[in-house]
PDBML (XML) file of the C-alpha atoms, coordinates in Angstrom:
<?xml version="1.0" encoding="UTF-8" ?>
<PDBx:datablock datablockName="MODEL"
   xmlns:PDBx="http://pdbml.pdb.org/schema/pdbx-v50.xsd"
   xmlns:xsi="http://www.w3.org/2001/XMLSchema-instance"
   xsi:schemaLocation="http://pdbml.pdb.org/schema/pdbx-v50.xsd pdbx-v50.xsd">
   <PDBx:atom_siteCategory>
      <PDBx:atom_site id="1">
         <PDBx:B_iso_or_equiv>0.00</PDBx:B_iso_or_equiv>
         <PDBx:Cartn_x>6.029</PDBx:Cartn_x>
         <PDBx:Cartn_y>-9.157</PDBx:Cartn_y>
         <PDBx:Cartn_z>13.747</PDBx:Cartn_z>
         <PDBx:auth_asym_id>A</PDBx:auth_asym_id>
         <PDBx:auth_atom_id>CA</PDBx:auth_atom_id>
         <PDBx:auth_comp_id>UNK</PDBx:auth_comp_id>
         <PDBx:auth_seq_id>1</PDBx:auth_seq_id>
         <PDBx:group_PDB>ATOM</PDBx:group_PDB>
         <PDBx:label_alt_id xsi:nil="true" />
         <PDBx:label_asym_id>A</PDBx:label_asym_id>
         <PDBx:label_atom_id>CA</PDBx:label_atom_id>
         <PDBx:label_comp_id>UNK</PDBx:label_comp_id>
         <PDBx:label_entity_id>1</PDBx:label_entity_id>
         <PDBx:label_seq_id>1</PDBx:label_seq_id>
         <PDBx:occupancy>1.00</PDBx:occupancy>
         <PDBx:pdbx_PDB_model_num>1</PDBx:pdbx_PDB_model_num>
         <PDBx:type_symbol>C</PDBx:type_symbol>
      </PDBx:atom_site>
      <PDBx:atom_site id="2">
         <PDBx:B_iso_or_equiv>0.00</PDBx:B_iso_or_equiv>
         <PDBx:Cartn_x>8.764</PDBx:Cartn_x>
         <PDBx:Cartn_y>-9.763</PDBx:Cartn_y>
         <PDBx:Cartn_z>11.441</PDBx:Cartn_z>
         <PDBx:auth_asym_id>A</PDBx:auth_asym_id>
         <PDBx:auth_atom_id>CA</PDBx:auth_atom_id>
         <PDBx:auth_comp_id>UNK</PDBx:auth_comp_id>
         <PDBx:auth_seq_id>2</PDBx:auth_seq_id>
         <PDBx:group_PDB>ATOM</PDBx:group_PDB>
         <PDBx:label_alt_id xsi:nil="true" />
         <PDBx:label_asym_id>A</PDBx:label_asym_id>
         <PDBx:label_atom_id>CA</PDBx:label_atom_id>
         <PDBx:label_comp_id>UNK</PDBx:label_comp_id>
         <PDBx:label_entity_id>1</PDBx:label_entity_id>
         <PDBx:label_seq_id>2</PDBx:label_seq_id>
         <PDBx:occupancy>1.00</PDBx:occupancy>
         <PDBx:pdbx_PDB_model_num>1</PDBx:pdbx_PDB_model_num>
         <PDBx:type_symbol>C</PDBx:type_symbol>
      </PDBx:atom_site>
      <PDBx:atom_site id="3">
         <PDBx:B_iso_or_equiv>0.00</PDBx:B_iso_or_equiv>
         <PDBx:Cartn_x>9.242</PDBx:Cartn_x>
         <PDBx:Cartn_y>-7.704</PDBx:Cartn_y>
         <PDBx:Cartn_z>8.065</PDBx:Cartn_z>
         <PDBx:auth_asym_id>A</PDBx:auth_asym_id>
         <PDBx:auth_atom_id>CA</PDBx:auth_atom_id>
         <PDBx:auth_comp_id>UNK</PDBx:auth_comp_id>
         <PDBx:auth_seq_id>3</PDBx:auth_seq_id>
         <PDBx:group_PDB>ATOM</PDBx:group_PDB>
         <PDBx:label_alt_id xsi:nil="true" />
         <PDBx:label_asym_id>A</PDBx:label_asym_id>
         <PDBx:label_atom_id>CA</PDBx:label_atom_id>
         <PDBx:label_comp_id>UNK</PDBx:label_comp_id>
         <PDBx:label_entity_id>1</PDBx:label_entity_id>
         <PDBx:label_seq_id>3</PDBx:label_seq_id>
         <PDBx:occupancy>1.00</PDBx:occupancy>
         <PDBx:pdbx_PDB_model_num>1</PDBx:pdbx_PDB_model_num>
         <PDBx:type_symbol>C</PDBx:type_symbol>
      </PDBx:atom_site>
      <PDBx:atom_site id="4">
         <PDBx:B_iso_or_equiv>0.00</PDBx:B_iso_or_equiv>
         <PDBx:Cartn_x>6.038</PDBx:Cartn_x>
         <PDBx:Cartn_y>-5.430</PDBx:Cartn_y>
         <PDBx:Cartn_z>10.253</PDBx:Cartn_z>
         <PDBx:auth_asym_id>A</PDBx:auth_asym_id>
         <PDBx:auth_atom_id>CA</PDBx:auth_atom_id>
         <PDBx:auth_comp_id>UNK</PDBx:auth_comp_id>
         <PDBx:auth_seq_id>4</PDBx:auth_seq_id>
         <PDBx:group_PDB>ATOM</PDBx:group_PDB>
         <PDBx:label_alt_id xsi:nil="true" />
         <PDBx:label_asym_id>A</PDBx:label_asym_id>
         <PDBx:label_atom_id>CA</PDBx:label_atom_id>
         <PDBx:label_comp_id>UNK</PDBx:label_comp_id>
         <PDBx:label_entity_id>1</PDBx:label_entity_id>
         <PDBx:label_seq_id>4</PDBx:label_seq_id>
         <PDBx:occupancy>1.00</PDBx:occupancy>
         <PDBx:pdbx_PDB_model_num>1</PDBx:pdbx_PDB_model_num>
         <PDBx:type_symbol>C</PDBx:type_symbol>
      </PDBx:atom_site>
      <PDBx:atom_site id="5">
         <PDBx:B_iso_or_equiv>0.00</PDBx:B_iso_or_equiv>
         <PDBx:Cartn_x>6.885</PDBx:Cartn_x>
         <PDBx:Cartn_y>-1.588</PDBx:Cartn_y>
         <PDBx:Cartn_z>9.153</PDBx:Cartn_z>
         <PDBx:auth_asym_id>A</PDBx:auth_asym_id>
         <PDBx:auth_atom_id>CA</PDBx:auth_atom_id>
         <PDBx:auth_comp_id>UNK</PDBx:auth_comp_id>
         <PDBx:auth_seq_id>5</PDBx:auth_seq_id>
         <PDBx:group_PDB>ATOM</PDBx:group_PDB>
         <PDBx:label_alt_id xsi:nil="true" />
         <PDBx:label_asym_id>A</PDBx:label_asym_id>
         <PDBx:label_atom_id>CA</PDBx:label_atom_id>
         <PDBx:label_comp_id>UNK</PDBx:label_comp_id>
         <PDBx:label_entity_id>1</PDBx:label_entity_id>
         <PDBx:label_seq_id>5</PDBx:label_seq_id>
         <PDBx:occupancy>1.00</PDBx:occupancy>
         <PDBx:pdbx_PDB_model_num>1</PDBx:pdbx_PDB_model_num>
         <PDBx:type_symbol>C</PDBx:type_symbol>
      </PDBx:atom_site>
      <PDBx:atom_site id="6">
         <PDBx:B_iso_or_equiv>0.00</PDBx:B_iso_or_equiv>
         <PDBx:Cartn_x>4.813</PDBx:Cartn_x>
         <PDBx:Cartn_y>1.509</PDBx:Cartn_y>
         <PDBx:Cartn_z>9.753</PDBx:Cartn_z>
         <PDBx:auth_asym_id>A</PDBx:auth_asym_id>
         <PDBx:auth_atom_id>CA</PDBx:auth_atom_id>
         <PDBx:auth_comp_id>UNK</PDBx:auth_comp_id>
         <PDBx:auth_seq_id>6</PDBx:auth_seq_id>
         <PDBx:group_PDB>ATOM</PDBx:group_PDB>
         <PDBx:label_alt_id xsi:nil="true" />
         <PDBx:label_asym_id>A</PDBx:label_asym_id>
         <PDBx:label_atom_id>CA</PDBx:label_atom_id>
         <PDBx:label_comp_id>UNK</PDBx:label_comp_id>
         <PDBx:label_entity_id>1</PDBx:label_entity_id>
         <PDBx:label_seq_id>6</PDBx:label_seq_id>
         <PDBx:occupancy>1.00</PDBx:occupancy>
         <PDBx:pdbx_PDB_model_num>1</PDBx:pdbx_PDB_model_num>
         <PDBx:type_symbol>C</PDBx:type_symbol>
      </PDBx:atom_site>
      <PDBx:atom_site id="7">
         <PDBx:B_iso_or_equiv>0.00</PDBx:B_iso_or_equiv>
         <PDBx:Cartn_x>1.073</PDBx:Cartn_x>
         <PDBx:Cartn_y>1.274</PDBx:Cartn_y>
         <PDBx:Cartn_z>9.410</PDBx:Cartn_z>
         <PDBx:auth_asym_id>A</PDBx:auth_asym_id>
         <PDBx:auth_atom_id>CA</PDBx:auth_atom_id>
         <PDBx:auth_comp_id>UNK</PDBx:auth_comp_id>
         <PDBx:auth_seq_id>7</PDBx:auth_seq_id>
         <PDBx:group_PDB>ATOM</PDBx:group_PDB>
         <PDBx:label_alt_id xsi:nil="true" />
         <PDBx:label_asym_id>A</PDBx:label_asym_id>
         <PDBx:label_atom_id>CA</PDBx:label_atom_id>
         <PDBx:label_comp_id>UNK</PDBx:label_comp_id>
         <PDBx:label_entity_id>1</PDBx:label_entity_id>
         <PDBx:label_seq_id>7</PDBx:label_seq_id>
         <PDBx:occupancy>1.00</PDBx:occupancy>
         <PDBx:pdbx_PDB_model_num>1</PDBx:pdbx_PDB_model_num>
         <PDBx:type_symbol>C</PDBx:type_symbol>
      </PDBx:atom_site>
      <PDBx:atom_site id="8">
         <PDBx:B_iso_or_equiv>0.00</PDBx:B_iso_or_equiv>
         <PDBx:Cartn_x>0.198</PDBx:Cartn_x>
         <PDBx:Cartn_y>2.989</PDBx:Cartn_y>
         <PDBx:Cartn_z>5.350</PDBx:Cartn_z>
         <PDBx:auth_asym_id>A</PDBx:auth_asym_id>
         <PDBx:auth_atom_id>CA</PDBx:auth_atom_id>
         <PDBx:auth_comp_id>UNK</PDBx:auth_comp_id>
         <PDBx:auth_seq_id>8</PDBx:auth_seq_id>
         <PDBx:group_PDB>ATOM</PDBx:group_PDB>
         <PDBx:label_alt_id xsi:nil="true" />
         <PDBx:label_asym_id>A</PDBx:label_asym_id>
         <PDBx:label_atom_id>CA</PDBx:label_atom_id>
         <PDBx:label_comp_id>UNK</PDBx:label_comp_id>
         <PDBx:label_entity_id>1</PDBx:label_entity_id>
         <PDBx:label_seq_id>8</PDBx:label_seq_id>
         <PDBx:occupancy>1.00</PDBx:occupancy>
         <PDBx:pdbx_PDB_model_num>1</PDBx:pdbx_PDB_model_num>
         <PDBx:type_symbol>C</PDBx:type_symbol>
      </PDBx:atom_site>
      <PDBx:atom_site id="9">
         <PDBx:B_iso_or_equiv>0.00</PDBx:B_iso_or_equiv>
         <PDBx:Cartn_x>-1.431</PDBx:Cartn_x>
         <PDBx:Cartn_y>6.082</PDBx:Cartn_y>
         <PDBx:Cartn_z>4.666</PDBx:Cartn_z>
         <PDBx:auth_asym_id>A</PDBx:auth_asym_id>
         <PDBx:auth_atom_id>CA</PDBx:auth_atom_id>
         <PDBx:auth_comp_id>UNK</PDBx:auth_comp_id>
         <PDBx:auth_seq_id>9</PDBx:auth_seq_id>
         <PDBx:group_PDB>ATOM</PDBx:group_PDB>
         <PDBx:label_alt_id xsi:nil="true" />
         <PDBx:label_asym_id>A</PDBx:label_asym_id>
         <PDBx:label_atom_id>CA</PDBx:label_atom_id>
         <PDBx:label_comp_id>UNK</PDBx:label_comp_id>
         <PDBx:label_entity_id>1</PDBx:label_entity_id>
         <PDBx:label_seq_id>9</PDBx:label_seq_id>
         <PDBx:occupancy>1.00</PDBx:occupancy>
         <PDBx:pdbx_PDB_model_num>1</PDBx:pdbx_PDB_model_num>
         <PDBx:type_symbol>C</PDBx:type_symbol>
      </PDBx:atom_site>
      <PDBx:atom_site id="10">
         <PDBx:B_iso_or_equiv>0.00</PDBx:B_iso_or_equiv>
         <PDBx:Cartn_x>-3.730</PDBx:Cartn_x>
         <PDBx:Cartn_y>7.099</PDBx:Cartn_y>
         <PDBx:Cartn_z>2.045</PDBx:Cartn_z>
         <PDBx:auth_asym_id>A</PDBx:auth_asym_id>
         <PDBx:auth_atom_id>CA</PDBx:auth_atom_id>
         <PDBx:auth_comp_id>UNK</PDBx:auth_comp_id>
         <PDBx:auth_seq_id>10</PDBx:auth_seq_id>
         <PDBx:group_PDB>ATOM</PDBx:group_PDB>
         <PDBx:label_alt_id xsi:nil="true" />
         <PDBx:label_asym_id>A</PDBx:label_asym_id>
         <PDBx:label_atom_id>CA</PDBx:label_atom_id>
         <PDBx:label_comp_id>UNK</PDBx:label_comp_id>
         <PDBx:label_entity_id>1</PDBx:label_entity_id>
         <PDBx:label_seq_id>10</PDBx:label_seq_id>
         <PDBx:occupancy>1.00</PDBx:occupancy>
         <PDBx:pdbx_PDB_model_num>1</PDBx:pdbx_PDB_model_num>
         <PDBx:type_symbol>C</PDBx:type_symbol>
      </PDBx:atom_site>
      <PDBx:atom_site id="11">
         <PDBx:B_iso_or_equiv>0.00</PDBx:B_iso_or_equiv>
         <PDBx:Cartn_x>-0.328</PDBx:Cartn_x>
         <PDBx:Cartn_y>7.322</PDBx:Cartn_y>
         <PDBx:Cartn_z>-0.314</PDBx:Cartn_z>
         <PDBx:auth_asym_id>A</PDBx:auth_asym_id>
         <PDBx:auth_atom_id>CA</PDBx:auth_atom_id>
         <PDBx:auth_comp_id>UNK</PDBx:auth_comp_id>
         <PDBx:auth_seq_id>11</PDBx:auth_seq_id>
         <PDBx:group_PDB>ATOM</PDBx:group_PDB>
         <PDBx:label_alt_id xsi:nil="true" />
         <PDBx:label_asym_id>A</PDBx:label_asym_id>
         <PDBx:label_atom_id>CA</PDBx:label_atom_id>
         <PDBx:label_comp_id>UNK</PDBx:label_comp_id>
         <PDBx:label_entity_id>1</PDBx:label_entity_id>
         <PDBx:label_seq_id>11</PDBx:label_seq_id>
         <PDBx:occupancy>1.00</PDBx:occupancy>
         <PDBx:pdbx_PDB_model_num>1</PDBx:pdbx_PDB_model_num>
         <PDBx:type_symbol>C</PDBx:type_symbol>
      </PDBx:atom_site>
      <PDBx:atom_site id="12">
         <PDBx:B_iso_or_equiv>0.00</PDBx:B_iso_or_equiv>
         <PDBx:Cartn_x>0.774</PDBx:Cartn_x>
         <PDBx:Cartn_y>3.586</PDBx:Cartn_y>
         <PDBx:Cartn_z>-0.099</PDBx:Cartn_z>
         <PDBx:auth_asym_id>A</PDBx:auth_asym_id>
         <PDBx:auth_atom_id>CA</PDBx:auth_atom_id>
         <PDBx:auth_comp_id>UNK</PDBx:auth_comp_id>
         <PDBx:auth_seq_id>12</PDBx:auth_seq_id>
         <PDBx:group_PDB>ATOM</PDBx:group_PDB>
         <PDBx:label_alt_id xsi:nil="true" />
         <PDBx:label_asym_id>A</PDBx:label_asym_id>
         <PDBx:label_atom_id>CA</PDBx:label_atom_id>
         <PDBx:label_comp_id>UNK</PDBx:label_comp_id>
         <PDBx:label_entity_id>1</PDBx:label_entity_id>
         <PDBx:label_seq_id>12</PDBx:label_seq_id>
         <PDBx:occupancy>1.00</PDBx:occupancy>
         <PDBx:pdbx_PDB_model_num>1</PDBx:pdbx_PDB_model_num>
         <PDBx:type_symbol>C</PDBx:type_symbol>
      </PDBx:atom_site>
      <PDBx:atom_site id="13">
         <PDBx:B_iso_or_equiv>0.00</PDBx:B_iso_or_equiv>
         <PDBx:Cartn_x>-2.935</PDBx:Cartn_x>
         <PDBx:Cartn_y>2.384</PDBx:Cartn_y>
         <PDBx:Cartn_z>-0.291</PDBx:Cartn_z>
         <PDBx:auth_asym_id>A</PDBx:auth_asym_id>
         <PDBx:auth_atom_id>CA</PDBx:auth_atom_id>
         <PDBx:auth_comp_id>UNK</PDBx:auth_comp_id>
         <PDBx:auth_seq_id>13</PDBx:auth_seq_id>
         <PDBx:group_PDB>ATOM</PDBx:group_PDB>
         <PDBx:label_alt_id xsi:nil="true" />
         <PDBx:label_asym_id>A</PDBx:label_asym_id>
         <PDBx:label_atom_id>CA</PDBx:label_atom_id>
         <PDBx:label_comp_id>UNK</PDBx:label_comp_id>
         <PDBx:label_entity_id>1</PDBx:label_entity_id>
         <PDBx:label_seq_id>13</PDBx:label_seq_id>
         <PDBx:occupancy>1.00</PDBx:occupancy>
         <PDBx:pdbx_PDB_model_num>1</PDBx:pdbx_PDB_model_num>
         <PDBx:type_symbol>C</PDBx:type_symbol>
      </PDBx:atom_site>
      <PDBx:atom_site id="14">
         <PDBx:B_iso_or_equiv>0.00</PDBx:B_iso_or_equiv>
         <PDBx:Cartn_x>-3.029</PDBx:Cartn_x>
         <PDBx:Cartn_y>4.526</PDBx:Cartn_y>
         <PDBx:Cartn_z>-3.915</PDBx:Cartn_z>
         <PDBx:auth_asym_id>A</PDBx:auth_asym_id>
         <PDBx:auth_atom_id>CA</PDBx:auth_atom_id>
         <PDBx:auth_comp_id>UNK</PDBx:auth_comp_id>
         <PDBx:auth_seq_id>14</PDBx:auth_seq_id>
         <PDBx:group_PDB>ATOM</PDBx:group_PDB>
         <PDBx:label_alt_id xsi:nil="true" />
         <PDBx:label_asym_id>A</PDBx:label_asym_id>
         <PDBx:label_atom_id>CA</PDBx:label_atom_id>
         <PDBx:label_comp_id>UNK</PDBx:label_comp_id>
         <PDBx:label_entity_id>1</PDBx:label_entity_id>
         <PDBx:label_seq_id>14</PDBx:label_seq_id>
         <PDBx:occupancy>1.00</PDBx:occupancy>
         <PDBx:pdbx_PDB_model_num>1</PDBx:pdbx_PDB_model_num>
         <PDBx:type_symbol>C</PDBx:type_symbol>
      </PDBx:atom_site>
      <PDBx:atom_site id="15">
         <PDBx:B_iso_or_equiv>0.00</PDBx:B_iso_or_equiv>
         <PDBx:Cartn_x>0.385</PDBx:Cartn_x>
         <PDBx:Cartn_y>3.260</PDBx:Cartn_y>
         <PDBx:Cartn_z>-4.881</PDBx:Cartn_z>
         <PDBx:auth_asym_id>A</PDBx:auth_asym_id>
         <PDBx:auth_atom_id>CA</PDBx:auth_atom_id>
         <PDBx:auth_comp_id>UNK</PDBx:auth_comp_id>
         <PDBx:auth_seq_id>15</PDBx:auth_seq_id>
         <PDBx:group_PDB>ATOM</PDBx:group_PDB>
         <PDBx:label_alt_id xsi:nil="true" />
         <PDBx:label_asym_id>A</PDBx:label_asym_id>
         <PDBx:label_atom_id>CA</PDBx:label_atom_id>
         <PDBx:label_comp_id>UNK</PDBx:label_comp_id>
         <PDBx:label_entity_id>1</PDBx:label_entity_id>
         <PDBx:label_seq_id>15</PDBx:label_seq_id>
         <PDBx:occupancy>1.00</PDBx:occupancy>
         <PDBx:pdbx_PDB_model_num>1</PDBx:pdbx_PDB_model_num>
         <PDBx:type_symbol>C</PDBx:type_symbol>
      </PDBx:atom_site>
      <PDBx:atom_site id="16">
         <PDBx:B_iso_or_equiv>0.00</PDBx:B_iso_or_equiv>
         <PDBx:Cartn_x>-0.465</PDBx:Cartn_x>
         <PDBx:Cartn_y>-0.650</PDBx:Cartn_y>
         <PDBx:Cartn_z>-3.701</PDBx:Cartn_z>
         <PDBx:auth_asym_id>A</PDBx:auth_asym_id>
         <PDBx:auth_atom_id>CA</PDBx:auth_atom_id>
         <PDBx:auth_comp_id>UNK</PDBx:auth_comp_id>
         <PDBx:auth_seq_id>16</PDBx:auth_seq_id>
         <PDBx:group_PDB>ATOM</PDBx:group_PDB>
         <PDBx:label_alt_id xsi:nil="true" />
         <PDBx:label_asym_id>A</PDBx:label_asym_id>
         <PDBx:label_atom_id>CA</PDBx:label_atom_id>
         <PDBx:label_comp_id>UNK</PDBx:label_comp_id>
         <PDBx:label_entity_id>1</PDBx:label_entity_id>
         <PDBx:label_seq_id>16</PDBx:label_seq_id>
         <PDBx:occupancy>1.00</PDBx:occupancy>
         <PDBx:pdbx_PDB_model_num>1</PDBx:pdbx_PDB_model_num>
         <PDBx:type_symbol>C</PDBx:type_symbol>
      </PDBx:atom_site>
      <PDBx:atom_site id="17">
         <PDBx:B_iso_or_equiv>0.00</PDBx:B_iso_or_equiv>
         <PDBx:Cartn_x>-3.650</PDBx:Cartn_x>
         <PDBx:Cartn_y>-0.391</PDBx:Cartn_y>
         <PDBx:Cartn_z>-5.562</PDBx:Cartn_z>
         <PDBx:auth_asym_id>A</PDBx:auth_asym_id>
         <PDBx:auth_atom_id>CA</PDBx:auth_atom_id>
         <PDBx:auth_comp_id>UNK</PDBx:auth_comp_id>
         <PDBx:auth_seq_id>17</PDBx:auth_seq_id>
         <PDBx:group_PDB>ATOM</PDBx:group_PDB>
         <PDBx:label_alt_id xsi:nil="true" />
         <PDBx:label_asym_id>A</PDBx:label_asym_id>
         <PDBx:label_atom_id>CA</PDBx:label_atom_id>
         <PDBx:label_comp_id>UNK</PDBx:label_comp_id>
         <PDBx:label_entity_id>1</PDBx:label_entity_id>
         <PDBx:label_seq_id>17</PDBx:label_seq_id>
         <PDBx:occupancy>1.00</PDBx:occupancy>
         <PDBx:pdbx_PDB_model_num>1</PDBx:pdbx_PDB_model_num>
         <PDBx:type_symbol>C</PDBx:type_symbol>
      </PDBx:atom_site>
      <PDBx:atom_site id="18">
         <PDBx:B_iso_or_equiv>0.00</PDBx:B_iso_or_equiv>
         <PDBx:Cartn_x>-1.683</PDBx:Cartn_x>
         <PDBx:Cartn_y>0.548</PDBx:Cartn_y>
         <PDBx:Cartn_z>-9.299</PDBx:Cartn_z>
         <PDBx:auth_asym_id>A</PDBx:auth_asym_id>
         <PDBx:auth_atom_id>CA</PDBx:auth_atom_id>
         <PDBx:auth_comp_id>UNK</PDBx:auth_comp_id>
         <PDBx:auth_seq_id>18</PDBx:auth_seq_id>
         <PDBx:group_PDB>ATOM</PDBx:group_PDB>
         <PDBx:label_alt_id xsi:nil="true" />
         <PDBx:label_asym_id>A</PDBx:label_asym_id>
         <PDBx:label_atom_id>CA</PDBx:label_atom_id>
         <PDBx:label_comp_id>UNK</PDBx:label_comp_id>
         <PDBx:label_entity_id>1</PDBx:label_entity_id>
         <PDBx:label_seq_id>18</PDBx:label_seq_id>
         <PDBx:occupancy>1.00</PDBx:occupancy>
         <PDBx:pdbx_PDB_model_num>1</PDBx:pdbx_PDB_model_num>
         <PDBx:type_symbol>C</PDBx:type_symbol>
      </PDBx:atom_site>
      <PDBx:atom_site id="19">
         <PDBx:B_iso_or_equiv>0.00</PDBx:B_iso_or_equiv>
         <PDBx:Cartn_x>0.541</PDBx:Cartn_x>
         <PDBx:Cartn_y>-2.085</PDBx:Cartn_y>
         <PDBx:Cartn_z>-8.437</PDBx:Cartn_z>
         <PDBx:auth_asym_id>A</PDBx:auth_asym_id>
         <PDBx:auth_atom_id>CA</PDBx:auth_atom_id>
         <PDBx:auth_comp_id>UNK</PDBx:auth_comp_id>
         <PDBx:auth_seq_id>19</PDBx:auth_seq_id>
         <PDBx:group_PDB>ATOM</PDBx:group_PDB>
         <PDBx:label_alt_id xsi:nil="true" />
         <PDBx:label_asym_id>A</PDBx:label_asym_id>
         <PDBx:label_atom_id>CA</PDBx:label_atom_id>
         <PDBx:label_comp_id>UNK</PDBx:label_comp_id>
         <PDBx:label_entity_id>1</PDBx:label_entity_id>
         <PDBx:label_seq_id>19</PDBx:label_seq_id>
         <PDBx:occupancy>1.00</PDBx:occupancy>
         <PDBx:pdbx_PDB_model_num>1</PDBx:pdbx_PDB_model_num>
         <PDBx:type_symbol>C</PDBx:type_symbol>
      </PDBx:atom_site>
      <PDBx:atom_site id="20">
         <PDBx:B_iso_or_equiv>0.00</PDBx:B_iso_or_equiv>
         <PDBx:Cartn_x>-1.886</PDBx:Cartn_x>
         <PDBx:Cartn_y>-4.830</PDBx:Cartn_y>
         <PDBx:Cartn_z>-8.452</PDBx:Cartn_z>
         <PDBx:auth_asym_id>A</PDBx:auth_asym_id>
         <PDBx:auth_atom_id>CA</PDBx:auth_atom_id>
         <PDBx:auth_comp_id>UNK</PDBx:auth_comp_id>
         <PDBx:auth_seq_id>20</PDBx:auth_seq_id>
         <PDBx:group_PDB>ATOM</PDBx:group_PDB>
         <PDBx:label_alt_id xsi:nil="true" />
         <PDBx:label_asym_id>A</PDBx:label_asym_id>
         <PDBx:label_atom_id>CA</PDBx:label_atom_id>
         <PDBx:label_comp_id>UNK</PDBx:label_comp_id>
         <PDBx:label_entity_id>1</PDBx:label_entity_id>
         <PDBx:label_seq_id>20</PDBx:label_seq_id>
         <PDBx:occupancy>1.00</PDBx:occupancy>
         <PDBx:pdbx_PDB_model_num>1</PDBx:pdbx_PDB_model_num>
         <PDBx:type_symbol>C</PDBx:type_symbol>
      </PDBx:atom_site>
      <PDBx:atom_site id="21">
         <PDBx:B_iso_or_equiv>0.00</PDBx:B_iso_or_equiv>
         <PDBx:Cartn_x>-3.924</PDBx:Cartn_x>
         <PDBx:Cartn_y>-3.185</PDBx:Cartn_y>
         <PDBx:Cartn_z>-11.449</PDBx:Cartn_z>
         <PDBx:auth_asym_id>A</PDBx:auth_asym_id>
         <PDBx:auth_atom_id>CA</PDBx:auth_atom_id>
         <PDBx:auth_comp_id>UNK</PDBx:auth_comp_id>
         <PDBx:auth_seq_id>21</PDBx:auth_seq_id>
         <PDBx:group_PDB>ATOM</PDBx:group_PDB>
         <PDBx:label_alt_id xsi:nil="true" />
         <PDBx:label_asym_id>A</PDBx:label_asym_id>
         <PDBx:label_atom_id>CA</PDBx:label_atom_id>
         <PDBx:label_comp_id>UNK</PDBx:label_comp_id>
         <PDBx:label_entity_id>1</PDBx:label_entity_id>
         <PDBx:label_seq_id>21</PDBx:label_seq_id>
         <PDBx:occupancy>1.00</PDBx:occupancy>
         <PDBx:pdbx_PDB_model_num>1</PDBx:pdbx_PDB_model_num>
         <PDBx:type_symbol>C</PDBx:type_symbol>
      </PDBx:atom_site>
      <PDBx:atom_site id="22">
         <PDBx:B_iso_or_equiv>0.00</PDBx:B_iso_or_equiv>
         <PDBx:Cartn_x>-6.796</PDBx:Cartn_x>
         <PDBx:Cartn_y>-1.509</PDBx:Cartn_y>
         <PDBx:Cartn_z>-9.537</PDBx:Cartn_z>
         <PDBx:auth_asym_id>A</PDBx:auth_asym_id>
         <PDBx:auth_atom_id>CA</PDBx:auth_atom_id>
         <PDBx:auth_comp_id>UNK</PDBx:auth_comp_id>
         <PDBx:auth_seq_id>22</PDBx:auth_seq_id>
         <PDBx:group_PDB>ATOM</PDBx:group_PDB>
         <PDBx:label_alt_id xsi:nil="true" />
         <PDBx:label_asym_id>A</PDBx:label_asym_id>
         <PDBx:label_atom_id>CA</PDBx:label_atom_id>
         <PDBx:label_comp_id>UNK</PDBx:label_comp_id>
         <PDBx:label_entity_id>1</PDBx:label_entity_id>
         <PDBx:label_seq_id>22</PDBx:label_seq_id>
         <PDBx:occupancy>1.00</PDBx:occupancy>
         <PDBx:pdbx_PDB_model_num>1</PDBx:pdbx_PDB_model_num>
         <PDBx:type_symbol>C</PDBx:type_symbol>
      </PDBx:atom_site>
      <PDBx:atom_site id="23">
         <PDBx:B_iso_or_equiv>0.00</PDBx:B_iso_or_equiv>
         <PDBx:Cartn_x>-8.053</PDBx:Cartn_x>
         <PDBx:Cartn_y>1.760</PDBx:Cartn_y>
         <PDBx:Cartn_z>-10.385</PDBx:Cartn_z>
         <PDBx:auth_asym_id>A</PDBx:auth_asym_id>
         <PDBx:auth_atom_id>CA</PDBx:auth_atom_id>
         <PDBx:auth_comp_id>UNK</PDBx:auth_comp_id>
         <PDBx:auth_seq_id>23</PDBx:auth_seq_id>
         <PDBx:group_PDB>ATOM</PDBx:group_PDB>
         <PDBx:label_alt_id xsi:nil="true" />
         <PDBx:label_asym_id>A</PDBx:label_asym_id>
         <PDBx:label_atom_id>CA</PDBx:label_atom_id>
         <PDBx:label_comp_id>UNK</PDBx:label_comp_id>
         <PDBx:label_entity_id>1</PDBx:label_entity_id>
         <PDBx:label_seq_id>23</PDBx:label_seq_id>
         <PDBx:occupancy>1.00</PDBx:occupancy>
         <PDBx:pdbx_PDB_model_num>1</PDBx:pdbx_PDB_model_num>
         <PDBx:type_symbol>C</PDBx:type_symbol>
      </PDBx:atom_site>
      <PDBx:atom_site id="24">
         <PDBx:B_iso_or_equiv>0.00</PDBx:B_iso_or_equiv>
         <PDBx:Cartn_x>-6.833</PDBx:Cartn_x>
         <PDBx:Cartn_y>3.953</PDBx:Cartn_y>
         <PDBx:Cartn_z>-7.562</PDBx:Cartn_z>
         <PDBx:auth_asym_id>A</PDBx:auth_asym_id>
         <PDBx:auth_atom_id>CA</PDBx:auth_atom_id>
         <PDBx:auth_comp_id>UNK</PDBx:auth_comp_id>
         <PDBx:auth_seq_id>24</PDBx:auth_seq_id>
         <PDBx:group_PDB>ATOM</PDBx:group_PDB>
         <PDBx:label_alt_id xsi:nil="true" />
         <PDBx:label_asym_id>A</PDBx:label_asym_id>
         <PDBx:label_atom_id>CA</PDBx:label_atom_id>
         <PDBx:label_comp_id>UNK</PDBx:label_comp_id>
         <PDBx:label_entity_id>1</PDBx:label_entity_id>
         <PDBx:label_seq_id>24</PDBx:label_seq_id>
         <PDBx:occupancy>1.00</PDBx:occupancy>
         <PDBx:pdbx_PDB_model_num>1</PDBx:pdbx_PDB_model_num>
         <PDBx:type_symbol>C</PDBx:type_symbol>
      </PDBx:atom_site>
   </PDBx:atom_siteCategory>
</PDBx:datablock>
């Protein structure tokens, strides 16, 4: 689908959570 990339890995779950405030 459009703007789809790769699926994430443990890494951009951990760096997605400290961007939205959660406690990785």
């Amino acid at each position: 689908r459009p703007g789809a990339g790769p699926s994430r890995g443990r890494g951009d779950r951990r760096d997605g959570d400290r961007r939205a405030g959660r406690p990785p």
